[in-house]
N, C-alpha and C. Protein backbone atom coordinates (compact mmCIF):
# COMPACT_ATOMS: atom_id res chain seq x y z
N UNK A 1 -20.45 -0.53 -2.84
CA UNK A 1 -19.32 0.20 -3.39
C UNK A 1 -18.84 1.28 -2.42
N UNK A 2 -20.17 1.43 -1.51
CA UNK A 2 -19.03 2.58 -0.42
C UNK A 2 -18.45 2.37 0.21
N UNK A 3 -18.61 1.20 0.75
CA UNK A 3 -17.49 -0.03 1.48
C UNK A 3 -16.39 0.30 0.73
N UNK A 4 -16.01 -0.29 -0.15
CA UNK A 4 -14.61 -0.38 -0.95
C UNK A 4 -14.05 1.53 -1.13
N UNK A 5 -14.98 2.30 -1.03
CA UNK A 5 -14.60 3.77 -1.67
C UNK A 5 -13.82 4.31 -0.01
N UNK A 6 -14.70 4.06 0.95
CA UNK A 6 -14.01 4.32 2.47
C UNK A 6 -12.91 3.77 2.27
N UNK A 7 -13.30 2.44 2.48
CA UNK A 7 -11.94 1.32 2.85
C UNK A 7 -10.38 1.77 1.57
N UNK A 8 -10.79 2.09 0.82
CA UNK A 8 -9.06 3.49 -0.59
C UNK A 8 -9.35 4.46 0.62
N UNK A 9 -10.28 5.08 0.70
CA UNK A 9 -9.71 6.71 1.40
C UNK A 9 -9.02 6.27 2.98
N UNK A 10 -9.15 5.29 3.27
CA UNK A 10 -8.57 5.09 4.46
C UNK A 10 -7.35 4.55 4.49
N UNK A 11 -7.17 3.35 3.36
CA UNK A 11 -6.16 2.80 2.84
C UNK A 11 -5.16 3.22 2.27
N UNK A 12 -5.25 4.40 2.26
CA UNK A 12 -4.51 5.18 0.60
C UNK A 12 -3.08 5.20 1.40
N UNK A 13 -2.89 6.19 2.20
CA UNK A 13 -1.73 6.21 2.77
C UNK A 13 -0.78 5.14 3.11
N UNK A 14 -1.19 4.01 3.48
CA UNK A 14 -0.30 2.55 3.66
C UNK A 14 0.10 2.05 2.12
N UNK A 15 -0.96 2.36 1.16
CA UNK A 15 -0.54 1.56 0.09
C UNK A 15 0.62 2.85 -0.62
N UNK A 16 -0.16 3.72 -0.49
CA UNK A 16 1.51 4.74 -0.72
C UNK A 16 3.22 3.93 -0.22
N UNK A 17 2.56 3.82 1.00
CA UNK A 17 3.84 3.14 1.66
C UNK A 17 4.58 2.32 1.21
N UNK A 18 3.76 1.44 1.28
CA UNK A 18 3.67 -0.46 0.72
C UNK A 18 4.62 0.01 -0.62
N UNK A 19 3.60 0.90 -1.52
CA UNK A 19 4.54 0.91 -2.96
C UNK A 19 5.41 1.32 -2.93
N UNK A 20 6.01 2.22 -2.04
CA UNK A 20 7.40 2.94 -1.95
C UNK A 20 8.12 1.62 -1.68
N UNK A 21 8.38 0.91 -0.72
CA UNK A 21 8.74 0.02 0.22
C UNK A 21 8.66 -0.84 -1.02
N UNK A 22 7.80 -1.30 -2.11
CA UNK A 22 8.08 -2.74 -2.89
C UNK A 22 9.21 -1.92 -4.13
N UNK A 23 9.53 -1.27 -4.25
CA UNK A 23 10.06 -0.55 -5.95
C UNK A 23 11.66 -0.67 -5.05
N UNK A 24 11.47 -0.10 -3.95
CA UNK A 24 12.63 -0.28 -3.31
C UNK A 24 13.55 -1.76 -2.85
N UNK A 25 12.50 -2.51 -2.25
CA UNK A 25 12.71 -3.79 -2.63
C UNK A 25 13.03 -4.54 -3.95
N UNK A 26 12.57 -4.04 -4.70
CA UNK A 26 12.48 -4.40 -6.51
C UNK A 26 14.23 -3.91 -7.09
N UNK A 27 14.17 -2.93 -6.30
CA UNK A 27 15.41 -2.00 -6.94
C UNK A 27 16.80 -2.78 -5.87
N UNK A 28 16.56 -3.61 -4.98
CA UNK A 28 17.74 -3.72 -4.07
C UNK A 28 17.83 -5.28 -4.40
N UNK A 29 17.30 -6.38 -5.35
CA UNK A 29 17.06 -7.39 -5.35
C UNK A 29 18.53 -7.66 -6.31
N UNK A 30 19.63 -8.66 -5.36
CA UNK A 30 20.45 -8.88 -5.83
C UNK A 30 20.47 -10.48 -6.33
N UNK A 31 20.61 -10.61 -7.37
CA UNK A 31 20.01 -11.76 -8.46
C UNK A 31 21.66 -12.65 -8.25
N UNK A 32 21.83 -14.04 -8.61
CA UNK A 32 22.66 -14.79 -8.89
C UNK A 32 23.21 -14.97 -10.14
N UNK A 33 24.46 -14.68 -11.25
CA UNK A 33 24.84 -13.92 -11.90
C UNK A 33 25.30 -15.98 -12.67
N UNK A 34 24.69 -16.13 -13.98
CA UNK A 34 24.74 -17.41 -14.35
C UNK A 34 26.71 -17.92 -14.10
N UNK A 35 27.29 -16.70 -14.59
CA UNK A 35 28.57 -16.88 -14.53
C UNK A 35 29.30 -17.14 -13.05
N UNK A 36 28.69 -16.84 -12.09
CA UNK A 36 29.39 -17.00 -10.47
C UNK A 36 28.57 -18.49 -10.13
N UNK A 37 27.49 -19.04 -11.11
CA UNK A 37 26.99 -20.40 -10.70
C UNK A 37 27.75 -21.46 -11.62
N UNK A 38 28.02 -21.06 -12.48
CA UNK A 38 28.92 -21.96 -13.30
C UNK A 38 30.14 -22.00 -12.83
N UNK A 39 30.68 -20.75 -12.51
CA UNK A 39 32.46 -20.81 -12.35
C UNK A 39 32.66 -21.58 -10.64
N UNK A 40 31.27 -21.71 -9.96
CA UNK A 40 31.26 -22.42 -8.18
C UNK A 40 31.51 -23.75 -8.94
N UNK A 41 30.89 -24.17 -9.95
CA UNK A 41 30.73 -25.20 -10.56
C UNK A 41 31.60 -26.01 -10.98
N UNK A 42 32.20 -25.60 -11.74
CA UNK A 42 33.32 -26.12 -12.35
C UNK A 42 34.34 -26.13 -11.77
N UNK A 43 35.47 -26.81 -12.41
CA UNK A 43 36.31 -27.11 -11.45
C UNK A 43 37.54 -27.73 -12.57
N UNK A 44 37.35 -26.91 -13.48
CA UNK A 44 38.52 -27.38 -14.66
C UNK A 44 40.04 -26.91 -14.13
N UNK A 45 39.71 -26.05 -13.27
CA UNK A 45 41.38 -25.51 -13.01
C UNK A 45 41.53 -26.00 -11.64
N UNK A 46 41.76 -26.82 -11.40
CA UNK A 46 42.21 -27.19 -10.14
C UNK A 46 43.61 -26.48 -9.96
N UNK A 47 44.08 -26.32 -8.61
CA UNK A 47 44.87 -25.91 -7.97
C UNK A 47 46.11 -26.81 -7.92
N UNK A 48 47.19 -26.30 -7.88
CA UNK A 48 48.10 -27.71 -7.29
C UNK A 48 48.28 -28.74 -8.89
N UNK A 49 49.55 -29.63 -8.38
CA UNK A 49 49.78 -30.67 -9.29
C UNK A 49 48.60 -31.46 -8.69
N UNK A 50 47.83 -32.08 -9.59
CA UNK A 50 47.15 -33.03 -9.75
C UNK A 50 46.80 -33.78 -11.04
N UNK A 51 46.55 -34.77 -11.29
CA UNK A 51 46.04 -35.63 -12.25
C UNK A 51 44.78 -35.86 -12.89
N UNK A 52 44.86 -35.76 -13.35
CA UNK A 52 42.70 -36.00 -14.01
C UNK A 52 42.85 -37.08 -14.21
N UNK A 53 42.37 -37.89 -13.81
CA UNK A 53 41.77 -39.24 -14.36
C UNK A 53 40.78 -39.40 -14.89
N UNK A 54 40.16 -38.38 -15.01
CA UNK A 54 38.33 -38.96 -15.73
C UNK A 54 38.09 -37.28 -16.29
N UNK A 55 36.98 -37.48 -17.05
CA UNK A 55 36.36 -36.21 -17.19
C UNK A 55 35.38 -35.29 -16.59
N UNK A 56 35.63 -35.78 -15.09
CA UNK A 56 34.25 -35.06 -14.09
C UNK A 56 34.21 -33.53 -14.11
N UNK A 57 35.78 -32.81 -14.19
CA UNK A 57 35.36 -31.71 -14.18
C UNK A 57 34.44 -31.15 -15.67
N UNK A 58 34.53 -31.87 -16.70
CA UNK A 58 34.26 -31.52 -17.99
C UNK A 58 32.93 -31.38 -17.81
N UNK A 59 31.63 -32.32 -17.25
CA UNK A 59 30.76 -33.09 -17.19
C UNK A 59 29.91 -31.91 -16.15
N UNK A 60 31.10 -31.71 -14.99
CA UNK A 60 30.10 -30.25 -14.19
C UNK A 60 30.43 -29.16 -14.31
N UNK A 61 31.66 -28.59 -15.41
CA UNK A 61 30.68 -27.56 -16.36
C UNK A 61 29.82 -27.67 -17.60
N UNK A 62 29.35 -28.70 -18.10
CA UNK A 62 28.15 -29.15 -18.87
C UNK A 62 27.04 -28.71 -17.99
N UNK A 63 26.95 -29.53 -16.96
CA UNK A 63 25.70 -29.54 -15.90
C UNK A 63 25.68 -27.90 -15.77
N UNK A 64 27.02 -27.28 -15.26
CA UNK A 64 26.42 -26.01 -15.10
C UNK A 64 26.07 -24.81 -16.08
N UNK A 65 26.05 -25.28 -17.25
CA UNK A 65 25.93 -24.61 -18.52
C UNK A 65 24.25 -24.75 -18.50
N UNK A 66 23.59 -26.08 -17.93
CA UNK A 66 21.91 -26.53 -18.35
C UNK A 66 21.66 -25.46 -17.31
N UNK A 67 22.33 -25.24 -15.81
CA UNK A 67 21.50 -24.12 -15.17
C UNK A 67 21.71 -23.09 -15.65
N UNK A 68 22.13 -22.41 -16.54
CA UNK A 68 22.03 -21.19 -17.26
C UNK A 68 20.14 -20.69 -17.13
N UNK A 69 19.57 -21.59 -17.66
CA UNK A 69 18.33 -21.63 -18.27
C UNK A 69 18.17 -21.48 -16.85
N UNK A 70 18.08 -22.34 -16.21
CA UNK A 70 17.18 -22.24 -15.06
C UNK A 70 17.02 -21.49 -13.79
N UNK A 71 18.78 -20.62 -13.69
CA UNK A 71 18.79 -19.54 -12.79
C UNK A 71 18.28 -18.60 -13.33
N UNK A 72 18.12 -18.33 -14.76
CA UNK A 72 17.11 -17.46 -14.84
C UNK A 72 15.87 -17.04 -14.83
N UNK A 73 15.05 -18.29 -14.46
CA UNK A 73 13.56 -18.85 -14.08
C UNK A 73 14.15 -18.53 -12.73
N UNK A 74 14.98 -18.71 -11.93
CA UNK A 74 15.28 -18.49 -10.38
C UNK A 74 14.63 -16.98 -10.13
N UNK A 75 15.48 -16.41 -11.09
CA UNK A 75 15.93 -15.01 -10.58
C UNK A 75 14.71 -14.23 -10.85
N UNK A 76 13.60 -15.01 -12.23
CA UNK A 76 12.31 -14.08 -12.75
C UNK A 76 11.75 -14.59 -11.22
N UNK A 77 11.62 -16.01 -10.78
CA UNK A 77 10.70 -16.19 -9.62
C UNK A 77 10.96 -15.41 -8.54
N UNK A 78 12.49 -14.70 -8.00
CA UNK A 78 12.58 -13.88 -7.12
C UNK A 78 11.71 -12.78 -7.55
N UNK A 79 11.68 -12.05 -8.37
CA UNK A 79 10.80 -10.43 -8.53
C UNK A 79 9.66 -10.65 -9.32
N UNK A 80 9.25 -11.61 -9.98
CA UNK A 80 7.61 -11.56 -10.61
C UNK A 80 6.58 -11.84 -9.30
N UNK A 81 6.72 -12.33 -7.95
CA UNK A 81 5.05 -11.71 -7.48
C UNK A 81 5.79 -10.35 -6.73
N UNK A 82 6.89 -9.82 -6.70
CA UNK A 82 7.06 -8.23 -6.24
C UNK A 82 6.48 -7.19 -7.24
N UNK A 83 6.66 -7.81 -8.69
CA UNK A 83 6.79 -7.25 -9.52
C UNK A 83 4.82 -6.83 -9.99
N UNK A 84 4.04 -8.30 -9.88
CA UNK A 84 2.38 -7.90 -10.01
C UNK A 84 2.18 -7.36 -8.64
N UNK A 85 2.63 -7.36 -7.29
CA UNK A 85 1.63 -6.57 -6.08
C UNK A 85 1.82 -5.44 -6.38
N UNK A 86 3.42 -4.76 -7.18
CA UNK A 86 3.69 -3.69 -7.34
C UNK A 86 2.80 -2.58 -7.95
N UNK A 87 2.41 -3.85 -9.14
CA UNK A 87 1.45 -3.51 -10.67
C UNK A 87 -0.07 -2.84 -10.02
N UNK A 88 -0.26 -4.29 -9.02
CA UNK A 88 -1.59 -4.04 -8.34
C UNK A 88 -1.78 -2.98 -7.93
N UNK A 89 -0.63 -2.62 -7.09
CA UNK A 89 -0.75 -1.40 -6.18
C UNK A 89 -0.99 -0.01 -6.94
N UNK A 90 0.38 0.01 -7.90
CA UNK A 90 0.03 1.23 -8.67
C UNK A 90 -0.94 1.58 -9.16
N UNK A 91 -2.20 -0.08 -9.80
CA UNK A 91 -3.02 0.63 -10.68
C UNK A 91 -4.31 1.25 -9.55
N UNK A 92 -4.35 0.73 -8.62
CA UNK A 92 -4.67 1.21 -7.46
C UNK A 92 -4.97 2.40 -7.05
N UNK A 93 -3.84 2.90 -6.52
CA UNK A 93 -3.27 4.15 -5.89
C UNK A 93 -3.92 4.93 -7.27
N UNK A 94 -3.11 4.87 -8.70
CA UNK A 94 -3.64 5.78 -9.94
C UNK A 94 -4.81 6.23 -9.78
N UNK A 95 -5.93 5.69 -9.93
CA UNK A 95 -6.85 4.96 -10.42
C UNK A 95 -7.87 6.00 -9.57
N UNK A 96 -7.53 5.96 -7.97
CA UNK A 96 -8.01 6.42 -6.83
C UNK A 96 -7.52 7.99 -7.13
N UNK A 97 -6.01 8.68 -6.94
CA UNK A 97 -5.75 9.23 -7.15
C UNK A 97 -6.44 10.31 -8.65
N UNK A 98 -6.79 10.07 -9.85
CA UNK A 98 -7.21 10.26 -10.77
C UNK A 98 -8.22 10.80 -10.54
N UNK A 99 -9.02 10.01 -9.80
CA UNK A 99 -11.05 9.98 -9.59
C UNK A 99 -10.57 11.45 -8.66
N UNK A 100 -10.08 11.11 -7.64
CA UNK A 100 -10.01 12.57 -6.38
C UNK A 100 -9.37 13.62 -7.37
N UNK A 101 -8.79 13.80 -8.01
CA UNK A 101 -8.03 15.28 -8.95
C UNK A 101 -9.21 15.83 -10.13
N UNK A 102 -10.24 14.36 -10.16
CA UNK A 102 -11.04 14.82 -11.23
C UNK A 102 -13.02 15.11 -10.73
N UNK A 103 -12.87 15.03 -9.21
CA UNK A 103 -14.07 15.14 -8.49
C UNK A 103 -14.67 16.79 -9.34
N UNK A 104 -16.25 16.85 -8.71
CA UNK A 104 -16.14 18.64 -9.18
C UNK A 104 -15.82 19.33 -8.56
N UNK A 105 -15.36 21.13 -9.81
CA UNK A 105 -14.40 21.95 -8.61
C UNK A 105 -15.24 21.88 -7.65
N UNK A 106 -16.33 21.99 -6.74
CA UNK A 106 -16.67 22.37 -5.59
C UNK A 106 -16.08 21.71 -4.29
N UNK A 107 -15.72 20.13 -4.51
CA UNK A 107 -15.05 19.09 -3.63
C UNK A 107 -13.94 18.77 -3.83
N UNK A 108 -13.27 19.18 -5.11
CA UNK A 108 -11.83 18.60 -5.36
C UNK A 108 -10.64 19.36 -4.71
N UNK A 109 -10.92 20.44 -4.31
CA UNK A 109 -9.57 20.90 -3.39
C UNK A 109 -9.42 20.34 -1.85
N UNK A 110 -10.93 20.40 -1.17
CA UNK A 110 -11.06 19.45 -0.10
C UNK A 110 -10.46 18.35 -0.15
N UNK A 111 -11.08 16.93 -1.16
CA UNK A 111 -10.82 16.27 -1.25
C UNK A 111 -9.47 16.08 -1.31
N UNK A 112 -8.86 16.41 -1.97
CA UNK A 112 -7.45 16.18 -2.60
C UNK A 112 -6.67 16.34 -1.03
N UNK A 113 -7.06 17.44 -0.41
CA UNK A 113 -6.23 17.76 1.31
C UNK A 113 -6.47 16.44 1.87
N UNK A 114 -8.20 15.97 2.06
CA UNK A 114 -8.21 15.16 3.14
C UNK A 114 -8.04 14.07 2.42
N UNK A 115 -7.86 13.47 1.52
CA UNK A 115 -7.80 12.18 0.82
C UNK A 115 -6.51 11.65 0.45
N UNK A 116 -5.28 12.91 -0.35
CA UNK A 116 -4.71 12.69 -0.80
C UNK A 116 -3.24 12.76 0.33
N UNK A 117 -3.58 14.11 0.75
CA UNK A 117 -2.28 14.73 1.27
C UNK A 117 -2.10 14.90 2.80
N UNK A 118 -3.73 13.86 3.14
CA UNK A 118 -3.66 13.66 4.46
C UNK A 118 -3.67 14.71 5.40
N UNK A 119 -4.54 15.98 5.13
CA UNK A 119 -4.40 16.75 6.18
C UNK A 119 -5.85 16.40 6.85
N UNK A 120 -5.92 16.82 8.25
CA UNK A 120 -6.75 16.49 9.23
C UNK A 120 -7.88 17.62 9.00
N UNK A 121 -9.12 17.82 9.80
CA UNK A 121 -10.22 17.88 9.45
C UNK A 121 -9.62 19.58 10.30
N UNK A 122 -9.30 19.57 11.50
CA UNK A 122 -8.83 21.05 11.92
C UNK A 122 -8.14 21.75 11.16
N UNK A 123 -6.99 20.79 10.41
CA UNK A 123 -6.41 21.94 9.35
C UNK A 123 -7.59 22.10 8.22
N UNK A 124 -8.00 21.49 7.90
CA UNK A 124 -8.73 21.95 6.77
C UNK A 124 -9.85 23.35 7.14
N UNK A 125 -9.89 23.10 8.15
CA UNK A 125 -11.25 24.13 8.79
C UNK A 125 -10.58 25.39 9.03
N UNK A 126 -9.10 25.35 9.34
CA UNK A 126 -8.64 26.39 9.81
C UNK A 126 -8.22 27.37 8.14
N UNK A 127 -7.61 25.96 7.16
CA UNK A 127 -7.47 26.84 5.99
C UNK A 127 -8.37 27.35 4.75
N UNK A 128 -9.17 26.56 5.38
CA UNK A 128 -10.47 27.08 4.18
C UNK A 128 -11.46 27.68 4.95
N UNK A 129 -11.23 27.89 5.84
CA UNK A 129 -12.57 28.83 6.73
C UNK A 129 -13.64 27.81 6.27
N UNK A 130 -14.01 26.44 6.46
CA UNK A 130 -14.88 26.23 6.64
C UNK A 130 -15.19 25.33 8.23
N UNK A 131 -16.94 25.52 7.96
CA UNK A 131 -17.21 24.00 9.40
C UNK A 131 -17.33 23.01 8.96
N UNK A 132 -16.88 22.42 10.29
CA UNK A 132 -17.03 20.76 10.51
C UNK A 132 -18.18 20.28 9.82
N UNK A 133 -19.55 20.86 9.72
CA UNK A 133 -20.58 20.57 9.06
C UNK A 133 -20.79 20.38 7.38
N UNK A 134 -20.01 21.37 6.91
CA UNK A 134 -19.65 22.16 5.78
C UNK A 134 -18.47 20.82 5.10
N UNK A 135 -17.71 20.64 5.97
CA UNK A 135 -16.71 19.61 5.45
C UNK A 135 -16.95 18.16 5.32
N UNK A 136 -17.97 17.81 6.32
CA UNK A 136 -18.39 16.61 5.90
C UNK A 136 -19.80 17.09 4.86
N UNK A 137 -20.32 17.78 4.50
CA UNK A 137 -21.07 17.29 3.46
C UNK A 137 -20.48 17.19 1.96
N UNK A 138 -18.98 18.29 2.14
CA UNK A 138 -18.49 17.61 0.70
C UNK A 138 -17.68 16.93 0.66
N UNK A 139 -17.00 16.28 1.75
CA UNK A 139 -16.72 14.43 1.76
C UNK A 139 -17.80 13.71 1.11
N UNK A 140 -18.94 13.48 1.82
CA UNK A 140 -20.22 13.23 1.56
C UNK A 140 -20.03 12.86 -0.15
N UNK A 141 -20.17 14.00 -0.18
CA UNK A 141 -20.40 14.42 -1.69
C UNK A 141 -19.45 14.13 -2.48
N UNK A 142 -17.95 14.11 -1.83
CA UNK A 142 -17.20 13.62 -3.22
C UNK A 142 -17.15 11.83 -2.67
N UNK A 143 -17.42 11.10 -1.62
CA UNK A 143 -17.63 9.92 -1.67
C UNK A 143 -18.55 9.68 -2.70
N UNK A 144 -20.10 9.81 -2.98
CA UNK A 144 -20.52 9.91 -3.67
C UNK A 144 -20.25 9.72 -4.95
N UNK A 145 -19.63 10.75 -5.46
CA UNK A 145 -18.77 11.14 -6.78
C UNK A 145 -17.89 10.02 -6.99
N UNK A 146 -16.75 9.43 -6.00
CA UNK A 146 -16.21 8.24 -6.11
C UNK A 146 -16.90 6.76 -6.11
N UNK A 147 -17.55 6.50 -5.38
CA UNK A 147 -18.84 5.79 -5.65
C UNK A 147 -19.08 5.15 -7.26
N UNK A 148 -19.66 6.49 -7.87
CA UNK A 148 -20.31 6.61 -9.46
C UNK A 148 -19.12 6.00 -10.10
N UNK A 149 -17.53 6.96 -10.06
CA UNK A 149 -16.73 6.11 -10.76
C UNK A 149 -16.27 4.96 -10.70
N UNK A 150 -15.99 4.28 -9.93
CA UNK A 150 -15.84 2.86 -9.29
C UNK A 150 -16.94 1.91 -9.90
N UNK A 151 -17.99 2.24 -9.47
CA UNK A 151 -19.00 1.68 -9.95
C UNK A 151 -19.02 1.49 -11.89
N UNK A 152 -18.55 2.45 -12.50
CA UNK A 152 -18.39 2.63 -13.80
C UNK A 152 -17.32 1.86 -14.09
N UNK A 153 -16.12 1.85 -13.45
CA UNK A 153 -15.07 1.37 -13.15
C UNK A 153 -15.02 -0.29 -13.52
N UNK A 154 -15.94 -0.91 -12.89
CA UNK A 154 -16.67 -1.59 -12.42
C UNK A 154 -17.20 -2.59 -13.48
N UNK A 155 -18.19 -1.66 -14.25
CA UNK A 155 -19.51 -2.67 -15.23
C UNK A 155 -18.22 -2.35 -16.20
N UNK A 156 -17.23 -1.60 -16.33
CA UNK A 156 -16.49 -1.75 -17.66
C UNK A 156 -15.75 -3.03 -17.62
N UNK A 157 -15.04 -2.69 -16.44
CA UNK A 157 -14.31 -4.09 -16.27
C UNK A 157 -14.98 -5.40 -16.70
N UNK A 158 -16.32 -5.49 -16.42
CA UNK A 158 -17.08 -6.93 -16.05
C UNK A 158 -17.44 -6.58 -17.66
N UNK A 159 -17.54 -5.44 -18.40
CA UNK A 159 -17.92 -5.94 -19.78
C UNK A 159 -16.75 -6.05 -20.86
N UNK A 160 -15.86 -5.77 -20.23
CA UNK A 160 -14.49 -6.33 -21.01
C UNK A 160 -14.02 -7.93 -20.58
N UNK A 161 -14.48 -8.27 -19.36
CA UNK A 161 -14.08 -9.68 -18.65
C UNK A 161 -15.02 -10.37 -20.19
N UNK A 162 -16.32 -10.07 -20.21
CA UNK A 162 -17.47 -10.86 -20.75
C UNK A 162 -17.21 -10.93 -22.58
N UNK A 163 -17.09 -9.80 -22.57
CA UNK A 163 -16.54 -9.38 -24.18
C UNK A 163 -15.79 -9.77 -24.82
């Protein structure tokens, strides 16, 4: 589990990214509108004197009435896997985020700098007057702390999977 607890504190910042970058994607996703696929479709108003001889135009706006249904299976398949990496991500990021705001006070203001808000190990030393020594033992320590929850995290999951 400390594998996976490094690999969030290292990760955190890209998946910040990533999620900014998919909501935005999510939010710019311009869908095909059933009415601009039917009206390409059809062809009841022709232009010009002409003659109908048959009922073809009748027949492909029928046809384009059945894709109603199915551009809208189009349009869910454009944003449903944007829509679960999104899910993934958030519960993610939360999840991580949560555990670091709720470490004890002794590591949670550290933490929160170097975990959350990405400041470097000199700023931290310079604003908390502490050492390099001093700062990794309550990394240390709130890895640790993240660890336990994950791990809890964890057997709940697998006893709700089982349950």
């Amino acid at each position: 589990m400390k594998g996976y607890v490094e690999k969030m504190i290292k990760e955190y910042p890209r998946m910040v990214r990533e999620r900014e970058a998919l909501r935005k994607q999510i939010e710019e996703i311009e869908f095909l509108s059933a009415e601009d696929l039917i009206s390409s479709m059809s062809f009841s108003h022709p232009e010009g004197e002409r003659v109908q001889s048959s009922d073809l135009s009748d027949k492909t706006a029928r046809i384009a009435m059945c894709y109603e249904s199915r551009l809208d299976r189009i349009n869910e398949e454009l944003v449903a896997p944007k829509m679960k990496q999104l899910a993934r991500i958030d519960e993610e990021i939360e999840f991580f985020e949560y555990c670091v705001r709720h470490l004890p006070m002794d590591v949670q203001e550290i933490s929160i700098a170097l975990f959350l808000d990405g400041y470097s190990w000199d700023e931290i030393e310079a604003s908390y007057y502490l050492s390099r020594k001093c700062i990794a033992k309550k990394r240390e320590l709130a890895v640790c702390c993240l660890e336990r929850k994950y791990q809890i995290r964890e057997s709940q999951m697998e006893a709700y999977m089982l349950g």
